[in-house]
N, C-alpha and C. Protein backbone atom coordinates (compact mmCIF):
# COMPACT_ATOMS: atom_id res chain seq x y z
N UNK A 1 87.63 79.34 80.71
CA UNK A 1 86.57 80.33 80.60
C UNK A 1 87.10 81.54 79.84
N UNK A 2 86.57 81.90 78.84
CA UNK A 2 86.92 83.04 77.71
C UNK A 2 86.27 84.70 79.00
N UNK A 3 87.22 85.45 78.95
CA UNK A 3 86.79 86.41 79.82
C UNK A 3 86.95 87.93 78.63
N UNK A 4 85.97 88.47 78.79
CA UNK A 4 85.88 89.64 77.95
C UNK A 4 86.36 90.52 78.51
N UNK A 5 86.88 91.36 77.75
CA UNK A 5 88.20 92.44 78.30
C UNK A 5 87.07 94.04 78.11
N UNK A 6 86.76 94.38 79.48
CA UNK A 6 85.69 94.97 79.43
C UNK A 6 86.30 96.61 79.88
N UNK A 7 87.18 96.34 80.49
CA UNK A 7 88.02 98.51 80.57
C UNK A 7 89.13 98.15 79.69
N UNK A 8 89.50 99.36 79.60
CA UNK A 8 90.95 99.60 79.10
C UNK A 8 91.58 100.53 80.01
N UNK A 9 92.76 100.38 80.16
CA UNK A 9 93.72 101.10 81.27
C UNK A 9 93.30 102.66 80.88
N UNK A 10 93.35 103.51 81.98
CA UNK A 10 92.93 104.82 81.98
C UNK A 10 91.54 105.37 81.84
N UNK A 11 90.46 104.33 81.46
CA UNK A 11 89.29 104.75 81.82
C UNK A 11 88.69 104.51 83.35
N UNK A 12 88.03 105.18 83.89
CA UNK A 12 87.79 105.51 85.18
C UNK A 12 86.89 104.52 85.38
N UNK A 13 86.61 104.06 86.51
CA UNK A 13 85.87 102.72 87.35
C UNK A 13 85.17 103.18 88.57
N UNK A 14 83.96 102.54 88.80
CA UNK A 14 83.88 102.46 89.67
C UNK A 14 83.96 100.74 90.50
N UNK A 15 84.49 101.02 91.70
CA UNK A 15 84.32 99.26 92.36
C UNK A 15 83.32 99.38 93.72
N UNK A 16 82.69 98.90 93.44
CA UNK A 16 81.80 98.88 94.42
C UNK A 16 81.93 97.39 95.79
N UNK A 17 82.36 97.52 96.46
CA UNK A 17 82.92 96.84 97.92
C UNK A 17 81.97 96.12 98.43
N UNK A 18 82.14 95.09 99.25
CA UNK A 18 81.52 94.46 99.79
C UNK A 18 80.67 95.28 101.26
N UNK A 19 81.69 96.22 101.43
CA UNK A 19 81.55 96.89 102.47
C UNK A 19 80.34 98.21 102.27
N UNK A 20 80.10 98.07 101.11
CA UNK A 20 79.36 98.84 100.18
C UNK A 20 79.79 100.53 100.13
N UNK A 21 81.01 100.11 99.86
CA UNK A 21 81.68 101.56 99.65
C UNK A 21 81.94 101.47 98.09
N UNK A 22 82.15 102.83 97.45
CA UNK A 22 82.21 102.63 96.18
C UNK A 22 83.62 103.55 95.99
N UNK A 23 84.45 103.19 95.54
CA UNK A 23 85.76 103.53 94.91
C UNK A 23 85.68 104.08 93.32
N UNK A 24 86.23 105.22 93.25
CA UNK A 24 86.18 105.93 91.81
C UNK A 24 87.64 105.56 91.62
N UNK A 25 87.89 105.34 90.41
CA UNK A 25 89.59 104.75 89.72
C UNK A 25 89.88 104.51 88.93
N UNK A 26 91.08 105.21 88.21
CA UNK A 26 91.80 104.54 86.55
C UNK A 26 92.00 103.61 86.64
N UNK A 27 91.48 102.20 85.72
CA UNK A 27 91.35 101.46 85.86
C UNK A 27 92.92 100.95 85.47
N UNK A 28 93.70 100.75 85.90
CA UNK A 28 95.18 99.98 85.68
C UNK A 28 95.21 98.48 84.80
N UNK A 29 94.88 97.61 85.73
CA UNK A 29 94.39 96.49 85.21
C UNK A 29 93.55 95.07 86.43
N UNK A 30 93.77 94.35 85.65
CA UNK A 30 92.76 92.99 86.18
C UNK A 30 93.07 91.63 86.39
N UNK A 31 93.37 90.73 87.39
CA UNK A 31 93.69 89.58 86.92
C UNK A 31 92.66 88.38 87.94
N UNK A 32 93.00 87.73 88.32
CA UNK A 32 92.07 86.53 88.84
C UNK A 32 92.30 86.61 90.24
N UNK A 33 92.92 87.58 90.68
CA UNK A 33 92.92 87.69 92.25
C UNK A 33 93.20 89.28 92.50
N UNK A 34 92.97 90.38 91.50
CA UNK A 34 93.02 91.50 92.07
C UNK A 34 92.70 92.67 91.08
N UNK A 35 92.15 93.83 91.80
CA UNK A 35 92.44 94.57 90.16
C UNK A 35 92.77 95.84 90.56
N UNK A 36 93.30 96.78 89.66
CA UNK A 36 94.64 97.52 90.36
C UNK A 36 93.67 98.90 89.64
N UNK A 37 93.45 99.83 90.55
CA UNK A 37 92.99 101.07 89.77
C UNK A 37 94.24 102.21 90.64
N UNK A 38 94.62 103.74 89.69
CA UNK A 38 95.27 104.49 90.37
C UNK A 38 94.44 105.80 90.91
N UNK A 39 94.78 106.44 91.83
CA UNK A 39 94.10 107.91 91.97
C UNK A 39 92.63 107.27 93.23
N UNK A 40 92.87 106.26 93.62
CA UNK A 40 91.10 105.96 94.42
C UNK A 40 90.29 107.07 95.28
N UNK A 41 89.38 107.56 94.88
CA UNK A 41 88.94 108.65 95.60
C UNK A 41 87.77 107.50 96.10
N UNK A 42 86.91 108.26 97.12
CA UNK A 42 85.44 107.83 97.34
C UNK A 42 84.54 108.69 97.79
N UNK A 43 83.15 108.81 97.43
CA UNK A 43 82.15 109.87 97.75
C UNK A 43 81.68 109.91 98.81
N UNK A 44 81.21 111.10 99.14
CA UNK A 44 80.83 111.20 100.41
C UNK A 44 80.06 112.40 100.22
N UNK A 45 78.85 112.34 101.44
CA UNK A 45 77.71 113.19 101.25
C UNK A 45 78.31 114.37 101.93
N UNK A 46 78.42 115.73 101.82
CA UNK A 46 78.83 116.80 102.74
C UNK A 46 77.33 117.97 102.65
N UNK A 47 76.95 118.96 103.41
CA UNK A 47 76.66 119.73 103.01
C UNK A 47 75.62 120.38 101.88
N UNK A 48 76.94 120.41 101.05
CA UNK A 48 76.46 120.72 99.53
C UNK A 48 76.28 120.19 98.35
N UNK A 49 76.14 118.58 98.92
CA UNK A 49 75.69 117.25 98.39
C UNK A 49 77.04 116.16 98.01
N UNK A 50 77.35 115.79 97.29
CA UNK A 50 78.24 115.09 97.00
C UNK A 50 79.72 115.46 96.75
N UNK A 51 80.89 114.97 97.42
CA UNK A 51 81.94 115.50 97.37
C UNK A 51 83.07 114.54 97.10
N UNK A 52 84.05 113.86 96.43
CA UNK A 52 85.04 112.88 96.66
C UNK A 52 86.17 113.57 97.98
N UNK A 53 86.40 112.26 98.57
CA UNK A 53 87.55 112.00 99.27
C UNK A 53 88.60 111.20 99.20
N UNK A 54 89.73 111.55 99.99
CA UNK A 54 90.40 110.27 99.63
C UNK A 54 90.45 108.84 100.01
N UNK A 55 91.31 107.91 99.59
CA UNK A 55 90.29 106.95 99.88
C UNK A 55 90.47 106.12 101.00
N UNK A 56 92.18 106.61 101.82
CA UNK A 56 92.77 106.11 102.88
C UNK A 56 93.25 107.49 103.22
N UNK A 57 93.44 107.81 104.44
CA UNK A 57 93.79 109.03 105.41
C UNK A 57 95.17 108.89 105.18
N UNK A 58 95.43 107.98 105.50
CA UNK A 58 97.45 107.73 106.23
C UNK A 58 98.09 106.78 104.97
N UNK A 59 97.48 106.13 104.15
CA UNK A 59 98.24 105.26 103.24
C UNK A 59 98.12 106.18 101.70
N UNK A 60 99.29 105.83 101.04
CA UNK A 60 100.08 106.71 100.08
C UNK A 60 99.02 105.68 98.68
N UNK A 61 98.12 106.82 98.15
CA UNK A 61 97.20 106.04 97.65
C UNK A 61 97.18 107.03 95.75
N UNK A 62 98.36 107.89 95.99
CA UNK A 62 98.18 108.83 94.42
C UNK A 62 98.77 107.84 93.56
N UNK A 63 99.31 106.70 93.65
CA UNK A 63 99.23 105.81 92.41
C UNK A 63 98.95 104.83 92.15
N UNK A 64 99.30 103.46 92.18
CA UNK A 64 98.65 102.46 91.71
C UNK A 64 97.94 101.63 93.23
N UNK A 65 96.90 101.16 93.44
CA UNK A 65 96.01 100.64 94.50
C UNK A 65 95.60 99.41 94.42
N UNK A 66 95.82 98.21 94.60
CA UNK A 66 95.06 96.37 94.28
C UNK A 66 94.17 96.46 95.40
N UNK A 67 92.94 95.95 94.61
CA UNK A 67 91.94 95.53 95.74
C UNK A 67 91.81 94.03 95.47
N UNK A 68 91.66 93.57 96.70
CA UNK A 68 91.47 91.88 96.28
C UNK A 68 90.10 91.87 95.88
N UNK A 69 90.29 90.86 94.64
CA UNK A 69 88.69 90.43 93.94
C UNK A 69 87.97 89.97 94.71
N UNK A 70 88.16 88.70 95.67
CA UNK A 70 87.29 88.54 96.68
C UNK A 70 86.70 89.47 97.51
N UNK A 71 86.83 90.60 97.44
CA UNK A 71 86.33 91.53 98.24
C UNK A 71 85.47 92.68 97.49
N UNK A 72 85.69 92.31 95.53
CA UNK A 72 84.42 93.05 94.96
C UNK A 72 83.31 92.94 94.81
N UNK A 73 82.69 93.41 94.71
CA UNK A 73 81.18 92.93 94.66
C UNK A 73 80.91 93.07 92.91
N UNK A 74 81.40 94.31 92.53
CA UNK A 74 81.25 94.65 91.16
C UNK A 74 82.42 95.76 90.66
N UNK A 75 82.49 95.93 89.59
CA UNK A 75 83.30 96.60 88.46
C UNK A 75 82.40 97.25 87.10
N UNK A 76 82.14 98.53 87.54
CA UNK A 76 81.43 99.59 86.62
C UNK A 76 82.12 100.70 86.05
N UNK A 77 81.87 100.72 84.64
CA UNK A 77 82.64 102.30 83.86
C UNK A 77 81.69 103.20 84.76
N UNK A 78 82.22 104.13 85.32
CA UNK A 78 81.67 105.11 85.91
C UNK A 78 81.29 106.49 85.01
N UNK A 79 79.70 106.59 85.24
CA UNK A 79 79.22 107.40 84.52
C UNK A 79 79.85 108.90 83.86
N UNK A 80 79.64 109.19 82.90
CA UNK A 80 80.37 110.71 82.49
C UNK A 80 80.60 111.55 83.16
N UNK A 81 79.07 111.90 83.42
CA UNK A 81 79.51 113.27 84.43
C UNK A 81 80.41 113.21 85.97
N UNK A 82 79.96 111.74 86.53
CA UNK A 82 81.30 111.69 87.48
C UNK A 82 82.60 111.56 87.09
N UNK A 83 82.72 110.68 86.21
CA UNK A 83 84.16 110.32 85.71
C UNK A 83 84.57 111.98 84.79
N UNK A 84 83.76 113.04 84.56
CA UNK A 84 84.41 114.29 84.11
C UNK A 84 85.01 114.80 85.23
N UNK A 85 84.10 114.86 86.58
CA UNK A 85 84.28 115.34 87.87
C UNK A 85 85.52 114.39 88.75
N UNK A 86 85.60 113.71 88.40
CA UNK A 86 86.75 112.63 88.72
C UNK A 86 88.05 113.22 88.13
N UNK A 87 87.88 113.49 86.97
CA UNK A 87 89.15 113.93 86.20
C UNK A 87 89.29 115.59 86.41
N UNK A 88 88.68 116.36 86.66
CA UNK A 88 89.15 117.64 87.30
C UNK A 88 89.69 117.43 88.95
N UNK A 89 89.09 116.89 89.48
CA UNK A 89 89.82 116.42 90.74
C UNK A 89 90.93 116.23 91.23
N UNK A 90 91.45 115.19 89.85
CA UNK A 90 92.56 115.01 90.26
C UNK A 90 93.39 114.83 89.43
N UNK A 91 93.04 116.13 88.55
CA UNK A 91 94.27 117.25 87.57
C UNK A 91 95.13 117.57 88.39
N UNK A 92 95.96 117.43 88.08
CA UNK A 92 97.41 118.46 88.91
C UNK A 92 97.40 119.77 88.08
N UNK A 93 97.03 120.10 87.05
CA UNK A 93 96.92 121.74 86.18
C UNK A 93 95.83 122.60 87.06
């Protein structure tokens, strides 16, 4: 099966879970049993409407992250204005 090479490393993702949680992430890479994004934040409603969090409390998640494919539902370039808001986030400047 010819598979089209649809991110390129460093553009931001979203993965959307079975669990129907959605993960924001540089997309690292992809293979037939996992796909590796770094930085995973996830949204959450607060207040003053939408806010990212992180994406595990206790596990060391500021660099590279595999989610098993069996457990995606989908793999989306995540829209501009989040993926701008994604990338001020989690500027270290």
């Amino acid at each position: 099966m010819l598979k089209e090479k649809t991110y390129e490393s460093g553009d931001i993702v979203t993965l959307f879970l079975q669990t129907g949680q959605e993960i924001l992430g540089k997309f690292v890479s992809e293979d037939d049993s996992s796909t590796v994004v770094c930085k995973p934040l996830t949204v959450a409603i607060g207040q003053k409407g939408a806010v990212f969090q992180t994406f595990t409390v206790t596990g060391d998640s500021e660099s590279n992250v595999s989610f098993k494919t069996g457990k995606i539902i989908s793999v989306l370039k995540t829209n501009t204005a989040t993926s701008e808001s994604y990338k001020t986030a989690t500027s270290t400047i």
